[in-house]
C-alpha atoms as a PDB file:
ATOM      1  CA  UNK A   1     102.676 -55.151 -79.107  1.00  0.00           C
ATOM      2  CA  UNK A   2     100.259 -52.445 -79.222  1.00  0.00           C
ATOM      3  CA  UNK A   3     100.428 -50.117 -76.470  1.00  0.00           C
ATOM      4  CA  UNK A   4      96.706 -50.477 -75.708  1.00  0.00           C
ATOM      5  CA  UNK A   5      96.669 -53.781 -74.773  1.00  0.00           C
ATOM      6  CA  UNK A   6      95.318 -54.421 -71.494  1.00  0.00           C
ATOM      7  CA  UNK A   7      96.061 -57.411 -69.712  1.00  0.00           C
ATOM      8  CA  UNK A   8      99.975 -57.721 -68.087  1.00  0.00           C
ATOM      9  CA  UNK A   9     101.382 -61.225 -68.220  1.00  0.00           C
ATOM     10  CA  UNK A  10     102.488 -62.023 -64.818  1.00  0.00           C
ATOM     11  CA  UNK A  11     104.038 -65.333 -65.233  1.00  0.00           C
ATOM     12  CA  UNK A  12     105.039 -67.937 -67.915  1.00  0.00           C
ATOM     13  CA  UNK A  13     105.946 -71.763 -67.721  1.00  0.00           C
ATOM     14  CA  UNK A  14     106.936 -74.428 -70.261  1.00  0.00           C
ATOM     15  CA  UNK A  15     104.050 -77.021 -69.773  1.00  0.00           C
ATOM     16  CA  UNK A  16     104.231 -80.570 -72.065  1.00  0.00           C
ATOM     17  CA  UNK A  17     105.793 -79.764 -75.727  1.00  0.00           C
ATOM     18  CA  UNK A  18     105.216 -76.591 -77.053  1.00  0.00           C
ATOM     19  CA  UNK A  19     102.394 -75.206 -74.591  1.00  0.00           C
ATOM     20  CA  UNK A  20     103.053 -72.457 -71.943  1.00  0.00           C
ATOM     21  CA  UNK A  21     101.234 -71.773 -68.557  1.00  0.00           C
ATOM     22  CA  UNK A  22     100.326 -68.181 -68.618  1.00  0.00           C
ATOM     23  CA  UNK A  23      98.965 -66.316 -65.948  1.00  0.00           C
ATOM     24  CA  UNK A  24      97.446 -62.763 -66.462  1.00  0.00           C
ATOM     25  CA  UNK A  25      97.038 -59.687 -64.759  1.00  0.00           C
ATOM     26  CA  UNK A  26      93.109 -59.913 -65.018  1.00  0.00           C
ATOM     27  CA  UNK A  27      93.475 -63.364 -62.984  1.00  0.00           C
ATOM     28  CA  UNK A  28      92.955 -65.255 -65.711  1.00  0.00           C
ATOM     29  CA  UNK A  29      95.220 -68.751 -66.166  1.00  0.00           C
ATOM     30  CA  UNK A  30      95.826 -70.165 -70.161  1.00  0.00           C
ATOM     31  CA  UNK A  31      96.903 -72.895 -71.476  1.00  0.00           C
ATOM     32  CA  UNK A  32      98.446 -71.880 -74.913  1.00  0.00           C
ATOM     33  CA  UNK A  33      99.623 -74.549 -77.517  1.00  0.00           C
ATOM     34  CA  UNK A  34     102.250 -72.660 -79.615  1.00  0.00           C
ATOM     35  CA  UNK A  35     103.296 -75.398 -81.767  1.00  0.00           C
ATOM     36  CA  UNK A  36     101.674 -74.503 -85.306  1.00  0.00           C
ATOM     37  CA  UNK A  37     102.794 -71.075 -84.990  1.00  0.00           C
ATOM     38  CA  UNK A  38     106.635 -72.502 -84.035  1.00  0.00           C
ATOM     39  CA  UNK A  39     106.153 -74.842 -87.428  1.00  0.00           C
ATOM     40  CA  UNK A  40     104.740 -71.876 -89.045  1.00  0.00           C
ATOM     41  CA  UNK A  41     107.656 -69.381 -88.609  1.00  0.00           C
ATOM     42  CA  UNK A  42     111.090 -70.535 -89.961  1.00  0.00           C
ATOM     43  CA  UNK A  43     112.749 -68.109 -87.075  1.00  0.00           C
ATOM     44  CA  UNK A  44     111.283 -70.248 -83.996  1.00  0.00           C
ATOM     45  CA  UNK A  45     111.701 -73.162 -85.181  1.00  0.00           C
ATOM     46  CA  UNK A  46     114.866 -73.740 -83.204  1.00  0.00           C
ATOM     47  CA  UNK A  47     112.252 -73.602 -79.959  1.00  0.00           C
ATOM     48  CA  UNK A  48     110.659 -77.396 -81.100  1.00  0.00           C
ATOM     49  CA  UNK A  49     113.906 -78.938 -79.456  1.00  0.00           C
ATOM     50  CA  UNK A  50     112.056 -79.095 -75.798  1.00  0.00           C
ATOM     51  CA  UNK A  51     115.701 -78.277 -73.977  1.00  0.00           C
ATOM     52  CA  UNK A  52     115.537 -74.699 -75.525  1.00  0.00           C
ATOM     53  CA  UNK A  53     111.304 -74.495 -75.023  1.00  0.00           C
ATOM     54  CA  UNK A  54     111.545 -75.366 -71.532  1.00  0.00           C
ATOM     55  CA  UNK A  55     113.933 -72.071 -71.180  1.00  0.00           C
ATOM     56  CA  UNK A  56     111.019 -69.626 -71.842  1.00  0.00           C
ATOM     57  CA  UNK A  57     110.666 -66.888 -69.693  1.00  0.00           C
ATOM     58  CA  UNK A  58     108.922 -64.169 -68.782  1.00  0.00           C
ATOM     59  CA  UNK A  59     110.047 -60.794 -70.534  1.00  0.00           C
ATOM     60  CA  UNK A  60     110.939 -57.985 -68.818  1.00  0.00           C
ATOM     61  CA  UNK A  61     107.664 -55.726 -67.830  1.00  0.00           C
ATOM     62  CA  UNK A  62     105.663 -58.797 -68.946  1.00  0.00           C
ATOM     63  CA  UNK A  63     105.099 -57.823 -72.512  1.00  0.00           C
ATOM     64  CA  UNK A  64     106.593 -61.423 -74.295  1.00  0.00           C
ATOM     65  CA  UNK A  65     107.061 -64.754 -73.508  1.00  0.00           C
ATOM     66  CA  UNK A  66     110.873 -64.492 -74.131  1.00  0.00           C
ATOM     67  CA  UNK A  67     113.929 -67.392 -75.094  1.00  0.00           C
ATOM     68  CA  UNK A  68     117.680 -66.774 -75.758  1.00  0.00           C
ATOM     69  CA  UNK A  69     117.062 -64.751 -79.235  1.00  0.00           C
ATOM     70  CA  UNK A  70     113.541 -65.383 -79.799  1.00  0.00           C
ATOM     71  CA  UNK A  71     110.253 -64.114 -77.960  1.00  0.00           C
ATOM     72  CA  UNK A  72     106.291 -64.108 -78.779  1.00  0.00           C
ATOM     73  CA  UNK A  73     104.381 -61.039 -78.036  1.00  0.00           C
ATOM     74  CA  UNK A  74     102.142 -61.049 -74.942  1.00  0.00           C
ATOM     75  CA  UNK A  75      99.065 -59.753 -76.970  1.00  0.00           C
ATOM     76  CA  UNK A  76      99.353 -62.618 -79.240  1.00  0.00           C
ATOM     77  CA  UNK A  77      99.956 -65.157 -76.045  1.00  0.00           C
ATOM     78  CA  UNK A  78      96.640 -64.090 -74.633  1.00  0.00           C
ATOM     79  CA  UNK A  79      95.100 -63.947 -77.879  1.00  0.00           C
ATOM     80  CA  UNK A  80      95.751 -67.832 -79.146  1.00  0.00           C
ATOM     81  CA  UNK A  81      94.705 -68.701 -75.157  1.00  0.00           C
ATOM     82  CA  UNK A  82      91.386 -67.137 -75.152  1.00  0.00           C
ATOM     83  CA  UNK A  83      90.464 -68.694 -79.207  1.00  0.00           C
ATOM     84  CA  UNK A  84      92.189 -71.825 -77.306  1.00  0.00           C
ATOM     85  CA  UNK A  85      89.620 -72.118 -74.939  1.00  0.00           C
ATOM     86  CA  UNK A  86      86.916 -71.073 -76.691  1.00  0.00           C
ATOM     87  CA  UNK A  87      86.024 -67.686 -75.905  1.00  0.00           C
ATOM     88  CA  UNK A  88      86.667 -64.801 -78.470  1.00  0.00           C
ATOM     89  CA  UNK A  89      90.002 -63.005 -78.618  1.00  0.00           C
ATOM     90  CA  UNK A  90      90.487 -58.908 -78.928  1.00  0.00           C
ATOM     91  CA  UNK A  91      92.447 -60.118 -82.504  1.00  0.00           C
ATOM     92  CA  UNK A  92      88.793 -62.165 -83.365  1.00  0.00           C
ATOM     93  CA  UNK A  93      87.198 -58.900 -82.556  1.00  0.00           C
ATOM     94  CA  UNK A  94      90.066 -56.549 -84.276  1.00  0.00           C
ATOM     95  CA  UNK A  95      89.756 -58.585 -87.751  1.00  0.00           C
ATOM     96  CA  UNK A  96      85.986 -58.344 -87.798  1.00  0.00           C
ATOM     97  CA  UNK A  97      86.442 -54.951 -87.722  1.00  0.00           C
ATOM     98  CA  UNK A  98      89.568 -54.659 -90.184  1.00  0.00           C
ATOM     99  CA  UNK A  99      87.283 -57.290 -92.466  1.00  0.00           C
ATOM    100  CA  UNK A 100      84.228 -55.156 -92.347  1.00  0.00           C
ATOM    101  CA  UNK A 101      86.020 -51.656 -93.179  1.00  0.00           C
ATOM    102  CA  UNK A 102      84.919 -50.425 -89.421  1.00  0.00           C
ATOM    103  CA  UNK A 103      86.019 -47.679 -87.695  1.00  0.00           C
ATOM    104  CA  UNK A 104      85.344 -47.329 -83.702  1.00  0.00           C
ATOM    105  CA  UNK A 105      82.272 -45.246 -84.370  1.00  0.00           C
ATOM    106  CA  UNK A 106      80.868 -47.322 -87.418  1.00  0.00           C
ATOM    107  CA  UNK A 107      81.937 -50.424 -84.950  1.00  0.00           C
ATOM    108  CA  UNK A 108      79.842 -48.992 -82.173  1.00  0.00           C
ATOM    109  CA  UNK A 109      76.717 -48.237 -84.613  1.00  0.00           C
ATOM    110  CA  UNK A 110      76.402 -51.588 -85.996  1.00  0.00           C
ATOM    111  CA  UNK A 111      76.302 -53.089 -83.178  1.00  0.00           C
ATOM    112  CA  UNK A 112      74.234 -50.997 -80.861  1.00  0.00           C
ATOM    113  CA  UNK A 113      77.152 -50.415 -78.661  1.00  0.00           C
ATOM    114  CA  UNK A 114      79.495 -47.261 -77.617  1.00  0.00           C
ATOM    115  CA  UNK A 115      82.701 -46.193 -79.417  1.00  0.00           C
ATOM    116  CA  UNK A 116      84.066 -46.428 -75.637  1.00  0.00           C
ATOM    117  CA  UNK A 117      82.918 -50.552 -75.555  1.00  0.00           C
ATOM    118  CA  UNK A 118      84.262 -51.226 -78.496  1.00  0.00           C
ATOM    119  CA  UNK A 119      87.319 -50.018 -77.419  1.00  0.00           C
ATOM    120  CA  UNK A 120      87.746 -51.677 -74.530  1.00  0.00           C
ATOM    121  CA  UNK A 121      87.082 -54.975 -76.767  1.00  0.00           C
ATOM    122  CA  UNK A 122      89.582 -54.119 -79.304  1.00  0.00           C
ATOM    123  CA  UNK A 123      92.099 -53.501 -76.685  1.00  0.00           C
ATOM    124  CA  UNK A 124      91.468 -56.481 -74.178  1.00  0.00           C
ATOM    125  CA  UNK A 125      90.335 -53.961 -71.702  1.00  0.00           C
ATOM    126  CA  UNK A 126      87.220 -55.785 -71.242  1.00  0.00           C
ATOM    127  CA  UNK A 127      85.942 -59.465 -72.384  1.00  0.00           C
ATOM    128  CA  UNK A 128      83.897 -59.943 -75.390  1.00  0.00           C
ATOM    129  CA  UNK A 129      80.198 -60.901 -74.418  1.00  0.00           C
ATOM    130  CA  UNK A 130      79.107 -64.226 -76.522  1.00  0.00           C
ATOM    131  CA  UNK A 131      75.811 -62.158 -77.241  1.00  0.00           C
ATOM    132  CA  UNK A 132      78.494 -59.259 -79.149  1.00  0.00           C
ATOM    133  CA  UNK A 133      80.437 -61.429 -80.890  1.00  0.00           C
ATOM    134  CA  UNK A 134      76.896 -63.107 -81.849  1.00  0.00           C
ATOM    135  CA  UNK A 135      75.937 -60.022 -83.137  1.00  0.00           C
ATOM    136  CA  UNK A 136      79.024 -59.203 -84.954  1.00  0.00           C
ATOM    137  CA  UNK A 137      78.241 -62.751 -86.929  1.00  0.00           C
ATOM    138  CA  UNK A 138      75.119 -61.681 -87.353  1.00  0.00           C
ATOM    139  CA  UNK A 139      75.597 -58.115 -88.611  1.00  0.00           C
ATOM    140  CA  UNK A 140      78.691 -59.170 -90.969  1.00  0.00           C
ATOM    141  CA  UNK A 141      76.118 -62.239 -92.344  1.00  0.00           C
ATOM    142  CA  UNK A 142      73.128 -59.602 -92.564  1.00  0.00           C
ATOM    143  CA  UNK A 143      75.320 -56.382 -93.789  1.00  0.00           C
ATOM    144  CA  UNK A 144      72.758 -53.967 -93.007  1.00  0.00           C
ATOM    145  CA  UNK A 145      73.365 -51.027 -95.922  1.00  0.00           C
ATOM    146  CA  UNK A 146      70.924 -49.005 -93.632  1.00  0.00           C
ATOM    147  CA  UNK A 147      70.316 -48.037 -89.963  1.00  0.00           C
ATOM    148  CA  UNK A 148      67.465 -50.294 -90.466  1.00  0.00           C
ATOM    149  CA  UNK A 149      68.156 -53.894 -89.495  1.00  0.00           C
ATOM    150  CA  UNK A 150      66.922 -56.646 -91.609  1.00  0.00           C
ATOM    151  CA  UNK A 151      63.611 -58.430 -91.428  1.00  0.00           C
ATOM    152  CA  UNK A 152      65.174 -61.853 -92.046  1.00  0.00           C
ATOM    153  CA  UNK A 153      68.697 -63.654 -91.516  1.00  0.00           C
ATOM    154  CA  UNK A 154      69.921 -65.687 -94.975  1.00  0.00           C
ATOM    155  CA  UNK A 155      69.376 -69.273 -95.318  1.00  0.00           C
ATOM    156  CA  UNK A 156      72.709 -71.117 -95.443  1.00  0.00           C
ATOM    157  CA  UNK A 157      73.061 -71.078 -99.128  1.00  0.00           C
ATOM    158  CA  UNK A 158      72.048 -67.230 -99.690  1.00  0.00           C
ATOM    159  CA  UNK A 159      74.851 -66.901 -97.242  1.00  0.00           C
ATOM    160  CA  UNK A 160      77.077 -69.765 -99.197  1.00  0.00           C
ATOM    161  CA  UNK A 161      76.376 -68.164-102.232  1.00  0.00           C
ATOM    162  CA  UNK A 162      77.056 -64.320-100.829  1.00  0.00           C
ATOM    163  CA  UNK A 163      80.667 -65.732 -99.527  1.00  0.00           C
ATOM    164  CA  UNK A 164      81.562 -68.230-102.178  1.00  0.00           C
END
């Protein structure tokens, strides 16, 4: 886990099958379904028998959700809860970046924004406003080449046909 990351997981509790009750430092409460990442992963598999998933724990200083001999990071806990419940995750935000070759400052440019905001995004410091990740949809759609933003947004299939 990235020492950046913002938000301290305070608590943790086996729910039904496979989710966990997770309760943050910023106040925040999630409801994470782990299963297709405990199908995905060969090494946690061994948590789908419910006995051993109800044993999850909190990790010491609250940085993993923690068995016997297995764990799952805190940054990805909070991560899967916020894409869970619809909002948009520091990782949504951190792969638009990665995807668009975007530093902090070329980040920041393209979307109006400061270096400091994005950030704060990137990290979980602060949540992502639906009208930024908007505009990061927009801006990877548009792919300005220029400081000057484009007249028009692509009909579906210019876009289909851009990504295909």
């Amino acid at each position: 886990m990235s020492d950046f990351f913002h938000p301290k997981l305070m608590s943790v509790e086996a729910s039904m099958p496979y989710r966990l009750l997770t309760t943050w430092s910023t106040g925040e409460i999630l409801e994470v379904d782990v299963e297709r990442v405990l199908r995905k992963i060969p090494a946690l598999q061994k948590l789908l028998t419910p006995k051993v998933f109800a044993k999850a724990h909190l990790a010491e200083w609250g940085q993993a959700v923690e068995w016997f001999d297995a764990e799952l990071g805190a940054d990805n806990v909070y991560a899967w809860g916020k894409e869970q419940a619809g909002e948009v995750s520091h990782q949504m935000f951190d792969s638009w970046m990665h995807r668009n070759g975007l530093s902090l400052n070329t980040a920041a440019e393209a979307l109006g924004i400061s270096r400091r905001m994005v950030s704060y995004y990137r990290t979980a410091h602060k949540p992502i406003p639906r009208a930024i990740w908007l505009a990061c949809l927009g801006w990877e759609v548009t792919r300005p080449k220029h400081k000057i933003l484009p007249r028009k947004i692509p009909t579906a299939k210019e876009y289909a046909r851009v990504h295909a």
